[in-house]
PDB file of N, CA and C in Angstrom:
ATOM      1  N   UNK A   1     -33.088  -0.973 -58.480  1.00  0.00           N
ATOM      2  CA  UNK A   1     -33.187   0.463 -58.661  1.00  0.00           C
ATOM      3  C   UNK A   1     -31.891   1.009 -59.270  1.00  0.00           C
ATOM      4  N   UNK A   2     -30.745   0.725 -58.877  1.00  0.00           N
ATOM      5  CA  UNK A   2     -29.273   1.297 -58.912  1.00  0.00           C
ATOM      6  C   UNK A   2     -28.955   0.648 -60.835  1.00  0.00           C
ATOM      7  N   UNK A   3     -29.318  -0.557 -61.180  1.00  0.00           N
ATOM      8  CA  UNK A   3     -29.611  -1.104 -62.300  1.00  0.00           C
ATOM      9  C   UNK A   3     -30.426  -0.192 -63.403  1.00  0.00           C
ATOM     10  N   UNK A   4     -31.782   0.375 -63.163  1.00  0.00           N
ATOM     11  CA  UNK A   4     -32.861   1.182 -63.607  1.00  0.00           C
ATOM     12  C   UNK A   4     -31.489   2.410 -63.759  1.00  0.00           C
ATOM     13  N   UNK A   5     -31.653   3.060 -62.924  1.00  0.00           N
ATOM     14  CA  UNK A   5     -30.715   4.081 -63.162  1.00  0.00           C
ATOM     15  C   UNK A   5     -29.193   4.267 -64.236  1.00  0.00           C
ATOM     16  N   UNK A   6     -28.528   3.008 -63.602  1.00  0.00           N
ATOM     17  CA  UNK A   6     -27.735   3.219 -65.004  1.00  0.00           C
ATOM     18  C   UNK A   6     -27.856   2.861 -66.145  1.00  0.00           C
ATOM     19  N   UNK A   7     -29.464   1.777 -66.421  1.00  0.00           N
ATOM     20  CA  UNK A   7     -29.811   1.619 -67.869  1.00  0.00           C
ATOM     21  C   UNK A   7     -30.139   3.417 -68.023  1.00  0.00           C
ATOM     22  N   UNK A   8     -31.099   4.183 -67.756  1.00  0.00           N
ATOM     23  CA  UNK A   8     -31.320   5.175 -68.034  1.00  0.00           C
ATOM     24  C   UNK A   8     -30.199   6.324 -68.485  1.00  0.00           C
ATOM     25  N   UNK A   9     -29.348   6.017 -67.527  1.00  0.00           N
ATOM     26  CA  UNK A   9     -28.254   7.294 -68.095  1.00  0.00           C
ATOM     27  C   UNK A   9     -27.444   6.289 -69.209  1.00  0.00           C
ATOM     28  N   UNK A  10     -27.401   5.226 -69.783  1.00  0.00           N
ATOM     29  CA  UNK A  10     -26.806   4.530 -70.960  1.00  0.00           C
ATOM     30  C   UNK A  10     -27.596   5.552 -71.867  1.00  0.00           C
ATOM     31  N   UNK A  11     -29.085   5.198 -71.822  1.00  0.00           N
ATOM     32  CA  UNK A  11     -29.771   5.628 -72.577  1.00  0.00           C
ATOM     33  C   UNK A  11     -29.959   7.276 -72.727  1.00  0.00           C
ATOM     34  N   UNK A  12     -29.831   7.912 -72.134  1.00  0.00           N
ATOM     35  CA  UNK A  12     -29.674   9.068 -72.385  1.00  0.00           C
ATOM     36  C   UNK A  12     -28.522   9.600 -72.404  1.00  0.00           C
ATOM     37  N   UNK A  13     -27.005   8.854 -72.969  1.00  0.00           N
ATOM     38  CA  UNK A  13     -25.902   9.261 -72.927  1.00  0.00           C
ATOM     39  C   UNK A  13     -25.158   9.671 -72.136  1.00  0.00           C
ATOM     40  N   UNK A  14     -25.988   9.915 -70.963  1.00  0.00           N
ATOM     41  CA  UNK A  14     -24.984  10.040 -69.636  1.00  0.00           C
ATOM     42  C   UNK A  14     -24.046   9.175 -69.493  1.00  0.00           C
ATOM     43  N   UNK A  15     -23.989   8.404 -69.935  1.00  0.00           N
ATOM     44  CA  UNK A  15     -23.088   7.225 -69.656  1.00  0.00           C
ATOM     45  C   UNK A  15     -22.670   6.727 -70.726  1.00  0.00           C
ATOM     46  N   UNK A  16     -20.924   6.698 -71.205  1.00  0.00           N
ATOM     47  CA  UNK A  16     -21.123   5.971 -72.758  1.00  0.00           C
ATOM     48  C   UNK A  16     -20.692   4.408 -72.477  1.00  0.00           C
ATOM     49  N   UNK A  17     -21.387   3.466 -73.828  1.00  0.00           N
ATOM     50  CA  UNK A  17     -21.204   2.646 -73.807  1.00  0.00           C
ATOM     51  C   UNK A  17     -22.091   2.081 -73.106  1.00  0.00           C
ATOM     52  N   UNK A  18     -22.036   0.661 -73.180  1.00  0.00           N
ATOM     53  CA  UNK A  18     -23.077   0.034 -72.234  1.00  0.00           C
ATOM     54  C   UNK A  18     -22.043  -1.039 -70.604  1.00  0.00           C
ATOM     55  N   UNK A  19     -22.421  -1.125 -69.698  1.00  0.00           N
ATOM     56  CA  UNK A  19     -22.052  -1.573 -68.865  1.00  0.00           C
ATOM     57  C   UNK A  19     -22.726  -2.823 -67.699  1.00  0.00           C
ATOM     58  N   UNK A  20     -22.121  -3.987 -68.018  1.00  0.00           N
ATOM     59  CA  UNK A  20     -22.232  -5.135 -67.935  1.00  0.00           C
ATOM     60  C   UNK A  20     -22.983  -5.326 -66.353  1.00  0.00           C
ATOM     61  N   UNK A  21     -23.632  -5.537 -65.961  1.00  0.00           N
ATOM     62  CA  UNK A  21     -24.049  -5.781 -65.160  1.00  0.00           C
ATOM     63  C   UNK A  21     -24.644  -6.910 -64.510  1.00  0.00           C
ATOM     64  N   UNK A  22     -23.887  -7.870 -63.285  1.00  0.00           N
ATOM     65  CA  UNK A  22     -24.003  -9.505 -63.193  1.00  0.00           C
ATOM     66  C   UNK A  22     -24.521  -9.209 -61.658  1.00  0.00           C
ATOM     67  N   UNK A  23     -26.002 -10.155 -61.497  1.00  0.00           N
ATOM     68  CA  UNK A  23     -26.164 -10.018 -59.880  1.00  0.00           C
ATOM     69  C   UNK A  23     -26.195 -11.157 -59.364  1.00  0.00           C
ATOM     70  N   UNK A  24     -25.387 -10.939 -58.519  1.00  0.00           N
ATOM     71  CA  UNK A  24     -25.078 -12.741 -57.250  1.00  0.00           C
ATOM     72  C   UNK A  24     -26.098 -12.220 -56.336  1.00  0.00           C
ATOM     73  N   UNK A  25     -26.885 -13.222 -55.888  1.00  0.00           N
ATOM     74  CA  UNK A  25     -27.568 -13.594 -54.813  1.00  0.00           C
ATOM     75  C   UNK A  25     -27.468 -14.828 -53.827  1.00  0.00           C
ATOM     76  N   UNK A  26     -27.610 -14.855 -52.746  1.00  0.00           N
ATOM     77  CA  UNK A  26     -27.368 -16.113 -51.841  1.00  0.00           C
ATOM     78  C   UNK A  26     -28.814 -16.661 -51.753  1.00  0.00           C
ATOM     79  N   UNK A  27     -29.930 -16.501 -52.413  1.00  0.00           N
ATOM     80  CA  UNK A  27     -31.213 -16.639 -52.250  1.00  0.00           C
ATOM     81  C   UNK A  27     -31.458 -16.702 -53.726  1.00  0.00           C
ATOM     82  N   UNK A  28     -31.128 -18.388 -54.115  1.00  0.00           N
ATOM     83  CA  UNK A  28     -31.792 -18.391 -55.488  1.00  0.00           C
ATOM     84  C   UNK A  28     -33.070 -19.314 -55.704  1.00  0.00           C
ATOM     85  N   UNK A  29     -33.683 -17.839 -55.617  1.00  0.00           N
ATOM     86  CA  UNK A  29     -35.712 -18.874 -55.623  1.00  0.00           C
ATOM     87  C   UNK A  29     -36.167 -18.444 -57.102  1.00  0.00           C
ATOM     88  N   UNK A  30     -36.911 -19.306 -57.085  1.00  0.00           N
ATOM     89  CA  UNK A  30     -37.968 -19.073 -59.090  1.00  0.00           C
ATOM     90  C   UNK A  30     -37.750 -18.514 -59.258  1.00  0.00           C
ATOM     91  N   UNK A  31     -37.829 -17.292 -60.023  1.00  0.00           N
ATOM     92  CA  UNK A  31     -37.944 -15.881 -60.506  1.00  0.00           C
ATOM     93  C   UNK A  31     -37.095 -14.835 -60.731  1.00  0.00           C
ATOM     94  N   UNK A  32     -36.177 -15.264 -59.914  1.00  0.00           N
ATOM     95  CA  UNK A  32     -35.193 -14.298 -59.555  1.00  0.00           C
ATOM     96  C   UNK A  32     -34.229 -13.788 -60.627  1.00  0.00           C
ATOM     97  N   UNK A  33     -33.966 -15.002 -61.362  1.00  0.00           N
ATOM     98  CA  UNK A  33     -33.082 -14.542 -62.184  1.00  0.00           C
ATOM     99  C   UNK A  33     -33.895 -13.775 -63.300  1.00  0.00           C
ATOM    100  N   UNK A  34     -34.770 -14.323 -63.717  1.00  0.00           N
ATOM    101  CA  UNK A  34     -35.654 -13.062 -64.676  1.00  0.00           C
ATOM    102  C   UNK A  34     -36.358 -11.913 -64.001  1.00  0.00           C
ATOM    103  N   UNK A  35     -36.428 -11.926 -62.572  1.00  0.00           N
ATOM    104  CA  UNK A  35     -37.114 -10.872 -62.102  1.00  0.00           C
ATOM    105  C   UNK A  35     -35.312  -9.980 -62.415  1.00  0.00           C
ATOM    106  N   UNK A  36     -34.317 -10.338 -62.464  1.00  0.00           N
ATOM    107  CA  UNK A  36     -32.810  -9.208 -62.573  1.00  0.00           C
ATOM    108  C   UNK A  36     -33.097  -9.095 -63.607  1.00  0.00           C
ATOM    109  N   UNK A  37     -33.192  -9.857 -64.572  1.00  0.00           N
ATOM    110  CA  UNK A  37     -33.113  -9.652 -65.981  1.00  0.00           C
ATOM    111  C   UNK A  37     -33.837  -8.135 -66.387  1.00  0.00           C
ATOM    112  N   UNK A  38     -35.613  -8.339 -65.420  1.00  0.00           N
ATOM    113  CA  UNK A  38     -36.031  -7.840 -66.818  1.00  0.00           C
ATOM    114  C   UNK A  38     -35.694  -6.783 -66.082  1.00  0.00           C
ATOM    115  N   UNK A  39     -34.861  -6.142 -65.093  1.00  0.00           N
ATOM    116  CA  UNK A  39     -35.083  -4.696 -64.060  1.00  0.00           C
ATOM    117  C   UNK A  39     -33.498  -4.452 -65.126  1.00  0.00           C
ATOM    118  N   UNK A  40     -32.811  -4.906 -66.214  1.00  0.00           N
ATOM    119  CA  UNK A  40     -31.775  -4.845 -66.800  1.00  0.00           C
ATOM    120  C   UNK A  40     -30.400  -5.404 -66.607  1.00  0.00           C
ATOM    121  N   UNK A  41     -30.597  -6.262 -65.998  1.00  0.00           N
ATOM    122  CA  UNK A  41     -28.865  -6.852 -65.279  1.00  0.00           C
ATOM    123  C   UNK A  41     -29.113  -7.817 -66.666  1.00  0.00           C
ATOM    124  N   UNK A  42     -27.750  -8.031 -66.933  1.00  0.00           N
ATOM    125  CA  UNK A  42     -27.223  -8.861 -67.636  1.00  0.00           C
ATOM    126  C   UNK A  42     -27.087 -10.054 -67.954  1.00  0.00           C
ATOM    127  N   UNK A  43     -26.879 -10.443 -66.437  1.00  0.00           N
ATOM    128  CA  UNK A  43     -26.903 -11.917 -66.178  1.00  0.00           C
ATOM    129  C   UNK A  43     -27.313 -12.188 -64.578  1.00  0.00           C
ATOM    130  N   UNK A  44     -26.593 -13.164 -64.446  1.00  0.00           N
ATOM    131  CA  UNK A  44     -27.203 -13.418 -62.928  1.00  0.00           C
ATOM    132  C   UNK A  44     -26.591 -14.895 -62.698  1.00  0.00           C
ATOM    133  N   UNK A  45     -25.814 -14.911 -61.130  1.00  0.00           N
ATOM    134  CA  UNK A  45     -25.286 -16.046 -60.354  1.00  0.00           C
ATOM    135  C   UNK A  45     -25.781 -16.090 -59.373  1.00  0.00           C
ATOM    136  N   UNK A  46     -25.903 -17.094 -59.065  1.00  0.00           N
ATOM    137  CA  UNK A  46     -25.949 -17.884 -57.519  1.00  0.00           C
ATOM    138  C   UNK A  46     -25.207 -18.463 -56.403  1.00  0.00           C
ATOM    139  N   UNK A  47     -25.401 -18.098 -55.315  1.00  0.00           N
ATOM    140  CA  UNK A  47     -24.385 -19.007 -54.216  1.00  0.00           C
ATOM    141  C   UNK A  47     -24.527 -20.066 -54.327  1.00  0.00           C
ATOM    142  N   UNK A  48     -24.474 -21.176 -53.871  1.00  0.00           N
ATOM    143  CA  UNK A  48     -22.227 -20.855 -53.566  1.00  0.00           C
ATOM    144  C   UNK A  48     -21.511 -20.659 -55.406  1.00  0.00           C
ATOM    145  N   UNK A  49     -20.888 -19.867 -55.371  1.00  0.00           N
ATOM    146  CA  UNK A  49     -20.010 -19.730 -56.136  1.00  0.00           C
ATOM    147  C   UNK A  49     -19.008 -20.976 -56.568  1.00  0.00           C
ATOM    148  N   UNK A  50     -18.851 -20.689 -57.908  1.00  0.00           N
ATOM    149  CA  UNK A  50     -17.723 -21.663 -58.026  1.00  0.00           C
ATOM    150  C   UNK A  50     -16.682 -20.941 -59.107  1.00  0.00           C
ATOM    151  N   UNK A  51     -15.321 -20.997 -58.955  1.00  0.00           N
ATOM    152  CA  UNK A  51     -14.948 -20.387 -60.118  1.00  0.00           C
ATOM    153  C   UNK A  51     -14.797 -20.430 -61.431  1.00  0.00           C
ATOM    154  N   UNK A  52     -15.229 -21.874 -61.675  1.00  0.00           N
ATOM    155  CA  UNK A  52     -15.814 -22.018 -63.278  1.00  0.00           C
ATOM    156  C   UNK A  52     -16.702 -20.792 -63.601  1.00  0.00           C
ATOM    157  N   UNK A  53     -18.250 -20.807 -62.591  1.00  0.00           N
ATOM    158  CA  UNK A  53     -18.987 -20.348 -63.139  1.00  0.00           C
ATOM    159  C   UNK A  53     -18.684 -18.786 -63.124  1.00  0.00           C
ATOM    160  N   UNK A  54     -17.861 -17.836 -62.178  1.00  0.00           N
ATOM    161  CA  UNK A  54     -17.855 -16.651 -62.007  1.00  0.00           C
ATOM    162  C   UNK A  54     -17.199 -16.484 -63.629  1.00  0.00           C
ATOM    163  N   UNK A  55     -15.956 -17.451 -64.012  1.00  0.00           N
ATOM    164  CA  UNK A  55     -15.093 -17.404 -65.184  1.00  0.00           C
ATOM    165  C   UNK A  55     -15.933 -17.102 -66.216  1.00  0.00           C
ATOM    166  N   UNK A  56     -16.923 -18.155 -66.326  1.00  0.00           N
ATOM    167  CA  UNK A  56     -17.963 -18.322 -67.250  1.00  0.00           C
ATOM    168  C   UNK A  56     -18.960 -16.983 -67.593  1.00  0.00           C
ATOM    169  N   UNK A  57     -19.424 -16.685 -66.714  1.00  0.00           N
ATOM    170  CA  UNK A  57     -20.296 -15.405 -66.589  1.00  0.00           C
ATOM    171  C   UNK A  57     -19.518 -14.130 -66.854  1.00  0.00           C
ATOM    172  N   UNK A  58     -18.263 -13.876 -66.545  1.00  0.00           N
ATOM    173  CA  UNK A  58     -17.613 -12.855 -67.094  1.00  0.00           C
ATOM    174  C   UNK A  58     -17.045 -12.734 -68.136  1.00  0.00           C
ATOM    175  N   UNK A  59     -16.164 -14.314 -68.903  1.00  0.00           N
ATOM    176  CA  UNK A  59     -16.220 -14.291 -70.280  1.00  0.00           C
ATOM    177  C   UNK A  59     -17.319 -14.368 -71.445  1.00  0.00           C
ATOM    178  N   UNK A  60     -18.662 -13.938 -70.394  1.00  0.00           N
ATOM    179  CA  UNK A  60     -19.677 -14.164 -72.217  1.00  0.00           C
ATOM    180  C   UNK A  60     -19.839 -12.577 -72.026  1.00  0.00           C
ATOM    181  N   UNK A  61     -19.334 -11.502 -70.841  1.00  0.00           N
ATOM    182  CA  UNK A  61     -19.843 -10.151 -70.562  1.00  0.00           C
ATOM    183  C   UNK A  61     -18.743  -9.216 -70.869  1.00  0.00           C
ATOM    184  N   UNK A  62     -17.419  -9.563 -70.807  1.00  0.00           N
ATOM    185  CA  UNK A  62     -16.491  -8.967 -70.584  1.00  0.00           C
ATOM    186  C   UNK A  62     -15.764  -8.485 -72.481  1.00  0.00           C
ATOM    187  N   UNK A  63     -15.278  -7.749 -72.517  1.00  0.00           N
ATOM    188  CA  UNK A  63     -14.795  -7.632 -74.012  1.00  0.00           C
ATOM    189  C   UNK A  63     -14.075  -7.986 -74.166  1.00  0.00           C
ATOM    190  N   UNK A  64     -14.106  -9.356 -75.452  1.00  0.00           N
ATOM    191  CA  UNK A  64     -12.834  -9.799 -75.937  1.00  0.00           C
ATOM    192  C   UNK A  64     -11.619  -9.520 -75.839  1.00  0.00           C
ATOM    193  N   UNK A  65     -11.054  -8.376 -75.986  1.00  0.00           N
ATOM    194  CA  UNK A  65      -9.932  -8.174 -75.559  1.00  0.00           C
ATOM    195  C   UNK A  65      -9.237  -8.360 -74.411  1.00  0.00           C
ATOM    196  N   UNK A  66     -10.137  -8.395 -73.395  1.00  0.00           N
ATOM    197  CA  UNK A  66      -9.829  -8.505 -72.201  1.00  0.00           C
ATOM    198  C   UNK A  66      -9.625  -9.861 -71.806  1.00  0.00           C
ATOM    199  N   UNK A  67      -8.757  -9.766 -71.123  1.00  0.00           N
ATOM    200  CA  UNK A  67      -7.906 -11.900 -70.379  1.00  0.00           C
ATOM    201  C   UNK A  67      -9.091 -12.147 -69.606  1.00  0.00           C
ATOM    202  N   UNK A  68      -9.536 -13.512 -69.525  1.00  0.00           N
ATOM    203  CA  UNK A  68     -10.410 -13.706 -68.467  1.00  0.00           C
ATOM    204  C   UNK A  68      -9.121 -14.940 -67.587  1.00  0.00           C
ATOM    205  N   UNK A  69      -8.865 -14.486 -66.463  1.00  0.00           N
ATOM    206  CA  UNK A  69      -7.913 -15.668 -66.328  1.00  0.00           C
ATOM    207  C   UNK A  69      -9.072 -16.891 -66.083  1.00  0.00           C
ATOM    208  N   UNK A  70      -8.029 -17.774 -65.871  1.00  0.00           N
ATOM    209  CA  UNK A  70      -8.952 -19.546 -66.180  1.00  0.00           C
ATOM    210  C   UNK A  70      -8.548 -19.979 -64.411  1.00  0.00           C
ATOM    211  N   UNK A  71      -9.758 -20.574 -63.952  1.00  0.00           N
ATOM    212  CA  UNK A  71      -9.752 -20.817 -62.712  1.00  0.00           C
ATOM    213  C   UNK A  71      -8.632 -22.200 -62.184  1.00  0.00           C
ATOM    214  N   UNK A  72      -8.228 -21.879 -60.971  1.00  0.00           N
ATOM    215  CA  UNK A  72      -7.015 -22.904 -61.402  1.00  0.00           C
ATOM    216  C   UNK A  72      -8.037 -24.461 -60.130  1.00  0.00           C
ATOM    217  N   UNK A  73      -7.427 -25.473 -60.633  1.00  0.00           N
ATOM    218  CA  UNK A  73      -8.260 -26.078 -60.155  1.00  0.00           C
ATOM    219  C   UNK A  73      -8.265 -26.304 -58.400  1.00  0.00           C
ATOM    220  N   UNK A  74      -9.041 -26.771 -57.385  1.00  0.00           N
ATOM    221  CA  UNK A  74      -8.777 -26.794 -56.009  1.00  0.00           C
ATOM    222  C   UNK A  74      -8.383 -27.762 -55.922  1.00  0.00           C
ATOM    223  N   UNK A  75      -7.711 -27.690 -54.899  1.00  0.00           N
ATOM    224  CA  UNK A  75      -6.446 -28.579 -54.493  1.00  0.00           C
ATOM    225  C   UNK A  75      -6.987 -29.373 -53.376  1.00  0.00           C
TER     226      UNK A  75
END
């Protein structure tokens, strides 16, 4: 819903620019990631996390300009 809403105010200029939107879930069953998709999220992760992938998912969303730092490895 909170997704719906700020595609809508993108779209009606309430909002400038467009804004990236990534949903983590701890419950990754079939669908899910295209059921985010098509409600407008961007992308979509899964638990457990790792910091490759958070790295990963924010450097294909985030604007170039911006540093993505690089995950350092676990020790």
């Amino acid at each position: 819903e909170a997704t719906r809403a700020i595609r809508q105010a993108e779209a009606t200029g309430a909002l400038t620019g467009h804004i990236p939107i990534i949903a983590m879930t701890a419950n990754a069953l079939t669908g899910d990631r295209e059921t985010c998709l098509a409600a407008g999220m961007d992308d979509y992760v899964a638990k457990p996390l790792t910091p490759e992938a958070v790295s990963a998912v924010l450097a294909r969303h985030l604007d170039s300009r911006q540093a993505v730092p690089t995950p350092s490895p676990r020790e």
